[in-house]
Protein backbone atom coordinates (compact mmCIF):
# COMPACT_ATOMS: atom_id res chain seq x y z
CA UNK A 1 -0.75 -1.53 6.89
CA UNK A 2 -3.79 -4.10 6.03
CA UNK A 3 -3.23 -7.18 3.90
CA UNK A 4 -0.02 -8.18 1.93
CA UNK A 5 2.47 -5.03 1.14
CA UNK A 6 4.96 -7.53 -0.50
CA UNK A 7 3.69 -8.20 -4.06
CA UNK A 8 4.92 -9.52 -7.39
CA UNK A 9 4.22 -7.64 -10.39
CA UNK A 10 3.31 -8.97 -13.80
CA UNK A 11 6.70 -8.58 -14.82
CA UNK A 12 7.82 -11.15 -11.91
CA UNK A 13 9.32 -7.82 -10.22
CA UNK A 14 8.98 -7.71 -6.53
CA UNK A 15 8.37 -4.24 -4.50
CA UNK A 16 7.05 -3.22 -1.12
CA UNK A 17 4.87 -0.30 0.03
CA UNK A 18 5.56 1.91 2.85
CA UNK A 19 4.58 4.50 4.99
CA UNK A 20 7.13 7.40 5.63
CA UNK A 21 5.38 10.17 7.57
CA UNK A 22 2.67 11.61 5.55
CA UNK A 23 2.83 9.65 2.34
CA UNK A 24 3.53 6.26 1.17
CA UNK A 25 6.44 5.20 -0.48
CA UNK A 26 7.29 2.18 -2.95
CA UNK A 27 10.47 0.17 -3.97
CA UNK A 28 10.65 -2.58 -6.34
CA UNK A 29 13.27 -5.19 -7.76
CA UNK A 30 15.01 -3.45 -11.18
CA UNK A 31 15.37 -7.15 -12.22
CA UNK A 32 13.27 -10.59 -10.82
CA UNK A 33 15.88 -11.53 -8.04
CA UNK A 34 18.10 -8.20 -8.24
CA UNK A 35 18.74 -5.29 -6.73
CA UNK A 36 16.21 -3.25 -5.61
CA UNK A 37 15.61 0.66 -6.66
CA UNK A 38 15.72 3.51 -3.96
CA UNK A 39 12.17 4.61 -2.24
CA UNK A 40 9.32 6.45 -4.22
CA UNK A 41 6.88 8.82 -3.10
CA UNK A 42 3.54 7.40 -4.37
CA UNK A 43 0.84 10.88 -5.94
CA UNK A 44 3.04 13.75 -5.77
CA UNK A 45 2.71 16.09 -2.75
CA UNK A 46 -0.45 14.90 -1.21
CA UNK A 47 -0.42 14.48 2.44
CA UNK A 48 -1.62 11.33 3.73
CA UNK A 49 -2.75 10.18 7.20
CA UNK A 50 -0.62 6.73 8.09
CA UNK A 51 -2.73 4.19 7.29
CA UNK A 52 -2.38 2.31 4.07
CA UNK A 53 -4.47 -0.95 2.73
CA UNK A 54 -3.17 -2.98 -0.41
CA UNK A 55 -4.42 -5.61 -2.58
CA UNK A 56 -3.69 -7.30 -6.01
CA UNK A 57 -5.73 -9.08 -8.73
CA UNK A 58 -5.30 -11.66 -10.97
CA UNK A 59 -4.07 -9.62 -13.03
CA UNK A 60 -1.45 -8.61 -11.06
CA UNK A 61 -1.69 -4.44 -10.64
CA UNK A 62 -1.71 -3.23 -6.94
CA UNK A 63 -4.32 -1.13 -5.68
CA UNK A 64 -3.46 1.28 -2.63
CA UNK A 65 -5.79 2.96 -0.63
CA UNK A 66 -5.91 5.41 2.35
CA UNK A 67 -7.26 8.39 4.16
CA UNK A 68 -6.34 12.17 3.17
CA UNK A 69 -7.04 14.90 5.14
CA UNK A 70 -9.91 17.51 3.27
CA UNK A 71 -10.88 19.89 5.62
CA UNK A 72 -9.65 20.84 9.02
CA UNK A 73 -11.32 18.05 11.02
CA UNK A 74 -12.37 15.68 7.66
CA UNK A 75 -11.05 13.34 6.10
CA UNK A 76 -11.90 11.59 2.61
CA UNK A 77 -10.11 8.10 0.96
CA UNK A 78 -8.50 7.91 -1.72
CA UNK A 79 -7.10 5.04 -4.30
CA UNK A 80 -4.26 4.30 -6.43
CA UNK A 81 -3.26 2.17 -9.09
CA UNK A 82 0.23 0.58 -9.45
CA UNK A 83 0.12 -1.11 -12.86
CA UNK A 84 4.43 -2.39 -12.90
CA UNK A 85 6.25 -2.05 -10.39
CA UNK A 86 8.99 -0.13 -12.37
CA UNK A 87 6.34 2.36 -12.94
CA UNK A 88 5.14 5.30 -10.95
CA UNK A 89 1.62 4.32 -9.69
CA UNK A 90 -1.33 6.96 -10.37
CA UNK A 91 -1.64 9.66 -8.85
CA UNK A 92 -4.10 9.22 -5.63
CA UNK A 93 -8.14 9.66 -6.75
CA UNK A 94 -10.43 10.54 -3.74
CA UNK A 95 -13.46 8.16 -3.52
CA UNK A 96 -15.22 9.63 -0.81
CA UNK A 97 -16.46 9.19 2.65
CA UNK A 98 -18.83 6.60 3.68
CA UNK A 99 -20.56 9.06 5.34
CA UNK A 100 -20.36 12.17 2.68
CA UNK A 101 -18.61 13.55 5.28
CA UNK A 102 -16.55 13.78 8.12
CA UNK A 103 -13.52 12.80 9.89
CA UNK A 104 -11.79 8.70 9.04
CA UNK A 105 -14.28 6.46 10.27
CA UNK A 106 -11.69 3.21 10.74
CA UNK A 107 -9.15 2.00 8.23
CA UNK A 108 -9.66 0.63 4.84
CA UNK A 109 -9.22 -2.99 3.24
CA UNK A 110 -9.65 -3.86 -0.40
CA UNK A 111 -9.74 -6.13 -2.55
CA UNK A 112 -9.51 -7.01 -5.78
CA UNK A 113 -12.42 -9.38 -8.45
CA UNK A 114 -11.05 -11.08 -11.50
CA UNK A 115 -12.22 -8.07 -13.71
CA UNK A 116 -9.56 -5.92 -12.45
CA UNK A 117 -12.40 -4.01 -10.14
CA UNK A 118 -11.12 -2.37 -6.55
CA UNK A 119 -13.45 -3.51 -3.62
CA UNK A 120 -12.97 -0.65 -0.54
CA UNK A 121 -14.10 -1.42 2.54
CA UNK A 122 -14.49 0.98 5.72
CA UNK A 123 -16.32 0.80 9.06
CA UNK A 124 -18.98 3.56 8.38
CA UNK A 125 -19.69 6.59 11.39
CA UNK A 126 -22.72 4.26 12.68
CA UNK A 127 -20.17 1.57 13.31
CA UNK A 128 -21.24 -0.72 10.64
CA UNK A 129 -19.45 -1.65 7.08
CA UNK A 130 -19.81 0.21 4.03
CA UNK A 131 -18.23 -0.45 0.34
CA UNK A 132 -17.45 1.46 -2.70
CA UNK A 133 -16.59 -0.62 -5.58
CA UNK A 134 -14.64 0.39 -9.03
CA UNK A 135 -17.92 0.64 -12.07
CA UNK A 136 -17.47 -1.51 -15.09
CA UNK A 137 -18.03 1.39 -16.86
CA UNK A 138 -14.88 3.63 -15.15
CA UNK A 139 -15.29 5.35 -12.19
CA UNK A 140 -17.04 4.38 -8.98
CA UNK A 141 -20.27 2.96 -7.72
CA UNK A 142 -21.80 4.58 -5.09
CA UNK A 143 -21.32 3.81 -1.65
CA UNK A 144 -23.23 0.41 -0.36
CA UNK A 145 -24.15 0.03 3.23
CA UNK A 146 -23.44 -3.48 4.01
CA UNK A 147 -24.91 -3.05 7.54
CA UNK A 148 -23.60 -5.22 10.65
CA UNK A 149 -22.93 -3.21 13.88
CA UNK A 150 -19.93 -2.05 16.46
CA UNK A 151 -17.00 -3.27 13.72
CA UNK A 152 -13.81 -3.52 15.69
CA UNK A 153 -10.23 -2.87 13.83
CA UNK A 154 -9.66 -3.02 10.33
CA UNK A 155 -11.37 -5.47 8.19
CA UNK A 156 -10.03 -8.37 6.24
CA UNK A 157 -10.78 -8.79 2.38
CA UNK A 158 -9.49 -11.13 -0.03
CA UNK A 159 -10.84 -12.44 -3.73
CA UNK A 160 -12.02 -16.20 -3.50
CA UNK A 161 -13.74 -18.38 -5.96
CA UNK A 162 -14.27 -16.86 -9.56
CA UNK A 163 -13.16 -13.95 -8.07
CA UNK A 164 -15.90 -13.27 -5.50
CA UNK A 165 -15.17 -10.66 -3.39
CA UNK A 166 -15.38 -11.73 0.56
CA UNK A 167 -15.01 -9.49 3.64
CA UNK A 168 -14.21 -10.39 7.14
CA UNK A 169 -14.89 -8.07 10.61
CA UNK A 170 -14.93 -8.66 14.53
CA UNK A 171 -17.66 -7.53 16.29
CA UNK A 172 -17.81 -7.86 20.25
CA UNK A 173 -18.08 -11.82 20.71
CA UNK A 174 -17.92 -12.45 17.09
CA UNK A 175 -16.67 -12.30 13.55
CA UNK A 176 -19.15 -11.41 10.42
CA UNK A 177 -18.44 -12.81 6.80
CA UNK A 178 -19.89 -11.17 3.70
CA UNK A 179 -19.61 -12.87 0.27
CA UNK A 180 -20.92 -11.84 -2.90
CA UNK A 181 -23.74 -14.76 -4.02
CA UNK A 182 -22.17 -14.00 -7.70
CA UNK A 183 -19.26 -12.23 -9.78
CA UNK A 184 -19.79 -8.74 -9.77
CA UNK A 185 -23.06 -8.64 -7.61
CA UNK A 186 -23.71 -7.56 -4.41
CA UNK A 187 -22.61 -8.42 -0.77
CA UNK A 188 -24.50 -9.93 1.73
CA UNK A 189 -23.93 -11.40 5.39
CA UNK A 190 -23.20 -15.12 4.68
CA UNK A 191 -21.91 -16.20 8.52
CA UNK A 192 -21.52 -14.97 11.90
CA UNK A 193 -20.14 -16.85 14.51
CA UNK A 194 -19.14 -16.40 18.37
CA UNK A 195 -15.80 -16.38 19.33
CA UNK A 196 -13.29 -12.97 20.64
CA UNK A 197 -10.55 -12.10 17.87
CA UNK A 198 -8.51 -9.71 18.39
CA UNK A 199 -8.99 -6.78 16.21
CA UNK A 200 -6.09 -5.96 14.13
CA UNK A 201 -5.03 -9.62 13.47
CA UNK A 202 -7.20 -10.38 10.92
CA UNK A 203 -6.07 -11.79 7.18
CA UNK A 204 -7.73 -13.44 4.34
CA UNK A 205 -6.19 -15.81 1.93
CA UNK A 206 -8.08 -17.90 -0.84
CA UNK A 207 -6.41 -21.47 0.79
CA UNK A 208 -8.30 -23.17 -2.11
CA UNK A 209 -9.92 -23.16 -5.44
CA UNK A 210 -13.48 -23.26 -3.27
CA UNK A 211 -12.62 -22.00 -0.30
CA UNK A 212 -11.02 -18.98 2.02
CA UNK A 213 -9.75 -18.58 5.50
CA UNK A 214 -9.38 -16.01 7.99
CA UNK A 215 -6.97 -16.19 10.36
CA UNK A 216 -6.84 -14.10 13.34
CA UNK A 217 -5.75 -14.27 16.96
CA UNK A 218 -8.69 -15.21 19.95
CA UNK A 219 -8.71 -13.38 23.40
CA UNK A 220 -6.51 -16.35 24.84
CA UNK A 221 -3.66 -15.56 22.13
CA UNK A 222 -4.03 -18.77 20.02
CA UNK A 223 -4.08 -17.81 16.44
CA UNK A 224 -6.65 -19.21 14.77
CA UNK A 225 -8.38 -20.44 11.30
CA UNK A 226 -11.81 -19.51 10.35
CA UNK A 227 -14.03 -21.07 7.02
CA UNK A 228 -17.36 -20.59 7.02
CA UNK A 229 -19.85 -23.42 6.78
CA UNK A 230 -17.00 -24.39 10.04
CA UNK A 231 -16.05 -23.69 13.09
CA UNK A 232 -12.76 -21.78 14.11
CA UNK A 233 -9.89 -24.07 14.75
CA UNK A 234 -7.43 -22.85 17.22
CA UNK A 235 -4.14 -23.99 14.91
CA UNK A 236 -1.02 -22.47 17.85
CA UNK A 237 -0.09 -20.48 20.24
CA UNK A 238 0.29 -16.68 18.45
CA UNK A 239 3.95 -16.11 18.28
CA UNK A 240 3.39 -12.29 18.65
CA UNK A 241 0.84 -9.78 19.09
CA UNK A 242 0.67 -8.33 16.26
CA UNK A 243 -0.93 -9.44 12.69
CA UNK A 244 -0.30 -12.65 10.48
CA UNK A 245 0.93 -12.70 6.92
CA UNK A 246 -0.03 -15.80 4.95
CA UNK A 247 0.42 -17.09 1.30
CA UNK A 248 -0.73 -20.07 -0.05
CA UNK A 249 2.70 -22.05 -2.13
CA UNK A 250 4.00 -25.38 -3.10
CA UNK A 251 6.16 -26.83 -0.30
CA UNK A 252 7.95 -29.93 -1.25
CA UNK A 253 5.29 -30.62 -3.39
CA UNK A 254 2.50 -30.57 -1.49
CA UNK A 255 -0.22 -27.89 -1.26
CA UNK A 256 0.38 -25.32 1.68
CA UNK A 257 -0.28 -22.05 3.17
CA UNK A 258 3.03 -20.66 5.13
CA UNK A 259 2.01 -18.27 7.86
CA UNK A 260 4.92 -15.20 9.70
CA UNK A 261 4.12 -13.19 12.69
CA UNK A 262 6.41 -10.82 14.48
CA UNK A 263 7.27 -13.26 17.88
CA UNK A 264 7.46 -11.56 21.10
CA UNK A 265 11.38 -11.95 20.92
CA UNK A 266 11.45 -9.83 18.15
CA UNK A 267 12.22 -12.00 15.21
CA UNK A 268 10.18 -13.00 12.40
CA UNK A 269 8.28 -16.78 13.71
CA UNK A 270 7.21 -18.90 10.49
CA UNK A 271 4.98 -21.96 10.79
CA UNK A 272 3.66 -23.83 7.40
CA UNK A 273 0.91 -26.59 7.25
CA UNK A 274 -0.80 -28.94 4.23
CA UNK A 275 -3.51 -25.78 2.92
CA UNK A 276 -6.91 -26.75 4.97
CA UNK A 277 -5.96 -29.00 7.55
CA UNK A 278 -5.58 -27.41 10.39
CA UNK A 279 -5.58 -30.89 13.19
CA UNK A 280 -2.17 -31.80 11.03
CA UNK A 281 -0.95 -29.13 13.57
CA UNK A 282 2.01 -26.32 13.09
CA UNK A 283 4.68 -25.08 14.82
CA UNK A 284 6.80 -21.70 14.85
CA UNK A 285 10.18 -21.31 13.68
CA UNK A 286 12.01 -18.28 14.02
CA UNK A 287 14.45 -16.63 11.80
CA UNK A 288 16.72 -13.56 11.08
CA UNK A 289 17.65 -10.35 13.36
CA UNK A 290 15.53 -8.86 16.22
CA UNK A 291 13.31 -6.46 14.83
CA UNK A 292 11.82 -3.19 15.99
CA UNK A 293 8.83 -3.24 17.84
CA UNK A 294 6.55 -1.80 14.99
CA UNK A 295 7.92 -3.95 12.71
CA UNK A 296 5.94 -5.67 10.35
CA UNK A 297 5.80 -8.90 8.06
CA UNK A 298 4.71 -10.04 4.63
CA UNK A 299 4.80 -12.64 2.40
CA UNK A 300 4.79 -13.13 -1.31
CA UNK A 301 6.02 -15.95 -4.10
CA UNK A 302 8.89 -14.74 -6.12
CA UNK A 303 8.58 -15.13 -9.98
CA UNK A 304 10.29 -18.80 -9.08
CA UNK A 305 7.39 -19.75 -6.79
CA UNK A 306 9.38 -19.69 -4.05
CA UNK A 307 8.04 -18.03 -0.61
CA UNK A 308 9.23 -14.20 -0.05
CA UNK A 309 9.14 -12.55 3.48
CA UNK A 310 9.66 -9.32 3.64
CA UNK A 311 10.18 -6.93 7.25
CA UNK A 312 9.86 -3.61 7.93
CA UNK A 313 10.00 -0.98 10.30
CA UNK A 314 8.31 2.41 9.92
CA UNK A 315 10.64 3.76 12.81
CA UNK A 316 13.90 3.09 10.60
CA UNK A 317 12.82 2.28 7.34
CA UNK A 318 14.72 -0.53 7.24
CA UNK A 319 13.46 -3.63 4.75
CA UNK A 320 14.81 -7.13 5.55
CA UNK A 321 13.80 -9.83 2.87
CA UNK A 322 14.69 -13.58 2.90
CA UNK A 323 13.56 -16.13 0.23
CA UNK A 324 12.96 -19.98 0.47
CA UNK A 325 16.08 -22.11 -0.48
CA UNK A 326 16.22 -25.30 -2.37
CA UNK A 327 16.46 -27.44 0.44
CA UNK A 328 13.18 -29.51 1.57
CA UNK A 329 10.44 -27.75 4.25
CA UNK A 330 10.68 -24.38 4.58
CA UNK A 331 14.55 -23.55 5.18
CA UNK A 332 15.29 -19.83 4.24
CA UNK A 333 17.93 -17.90 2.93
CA UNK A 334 20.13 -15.36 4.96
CA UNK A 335 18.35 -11.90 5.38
CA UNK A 336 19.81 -9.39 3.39
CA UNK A 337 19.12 -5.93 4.17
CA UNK A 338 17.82 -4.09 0.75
């Protein structure tokens, strides 16, 4: 799955998305803090190849994308809305191919401006990066070919200032950044710059009302920080292989971005550092039962504020959560099996 699957709905209600076979299911808190309802199959009976991006607006609604198979040997994406969690989410609309046609091209990432409009982006069949966006109007733009060249794993998006939407690939010896120059307009390349990431282990959070950061792991397995108008900043030693989860909260009063990562022991690591500066250093903790190894991580802020992780396993279907406690740093609850 690509970005945060943990989110908190308007309503302060937590839920999860998952994949289970050929669909995607969600689950969601009946009450902030409660107990949580049983697995939902998201759009009816369509079948759904296992790959699923999320991302969430200011305004709180998820949007859910992934790949459908069309034809024998084609494939087209589709999108959903989840407006409260409590609520079934649409049913799934196909948007297309970047190519008109053919078979999935790479897996999606959106995100999400502050009008409430869904941002999809794909590695195209020429290797580059192409976007559909939501219309102001209703319905969909066409598809935009945002160029670039040999796109490697999944791409990272995220909102950032004003609600510009940003998007973040590797490319052999590299990473690309495209920004739009103003709200609603188009993208263009803003930054490249040379250094090996790993693809798969990219995520974008806004760490700032100005800025946002990419953080990813390099070829020597030292997950790193990314701004552009910088240079990448090595921050620790990955705890794992596979991707980071990352939320930007109030620790203690202070201003801070919390990162988790699957370790190679199997648990859940969590390091947290002052948002933006990366030479105060961070360290791994790790916390809770050993995991599967396709488990994966996410974090959210409850409707307290407080920091959420969330793990899951396709394999078993098993969702672990754990919450921040009152006591100072970042000391967790108990996981409780949901």
């Amino acid at each position: 799955m690509n970005g945060e699957w943990l989110i908190r709905g308007r309503d302060g209600r937590l839920s999860v998305y998952q994949l289970s076979g050929e669909a995607v299911q969600c689950r969601a808190e009946r009450v902030p803090g409660g107990p949580w309802d049983a697995p939902r199959r998201i759009g009816g009976d369509q079948h759904l190849h296992p790959v699923l991006a999320v991302g969430q607006g200011s305004d709180a609604y998820g949007h859910l994308v992934s790949w459908r198979p069309t034809v024998p040997g084609e494939s087209g994406l589709v999108h959903s809305t989840h407006f409260r969690p409590l609520l079934a989410p649409l049913d799934w609309e196909p948007i297309g191919h970047p190519n008109g046609k053919g078979d999935r091209t790479g897996d999606p990432a959106v995100a999400v401006d502050d009008e409430g409009r869904a941002h999809v982006f794909v590695r195209n069949g020429g290797g580059g990066l192409s976007m559909r966006a939501q219309s102001a109007k209703g319905g969909w733009e066409p598809w935009r070919d945002l160029k670039g060249r040999d796109i490697q794993g999944p791409p990272a998006a995220v909102a950032g200032r004003g609600g510009r939407v940003e998007v973040y690939a590797a490319v052999p010896g590299g990473l690309v950044h495209w920004r739009q120059q103003e709200p609603e307009g188009s993208l263009a390349v803003e930054e490249a710059v040379e250094i090996v990431a790993r693809p798969g282990t990219l995520r974008a959070v806004a760490t700032s009302e100005e800025h946002t950061t990419l953080f990813f792991v390099d070829e020597d397995g030292r997950l790193c920080a990314w701004r552009p108008g910088a240079k990448p900043v090595a921050l620790l030693a990955a705890a794992g292989p596979g991707p980071v989860a990352a939320v930007r909260c109030e620790l203690d009063g202070r201003d801070c971005t919390v990162l988790a990562q699957r370790s190679a022991a199997g648990r859940v690591a969590f390091a947290a550092y002052p948002s933006e500066e990366e030479p105060t250093g961070a360290r791994w903790s790790e916390s809770g039962p050993e995991l599967p190894a396709d488990a994966e991580v996410s974090l959210a802020l409850d409707s307290d504020g407080r920091v959420v992780a969330a793990a899951l396993s396709p394999s078993t279907g098993q969702l672990l959560l754990t919450v921040r406690t009152d006591e100072p740093g970042l000391a967790l609850a108990p996981w409780r099996a949901m």
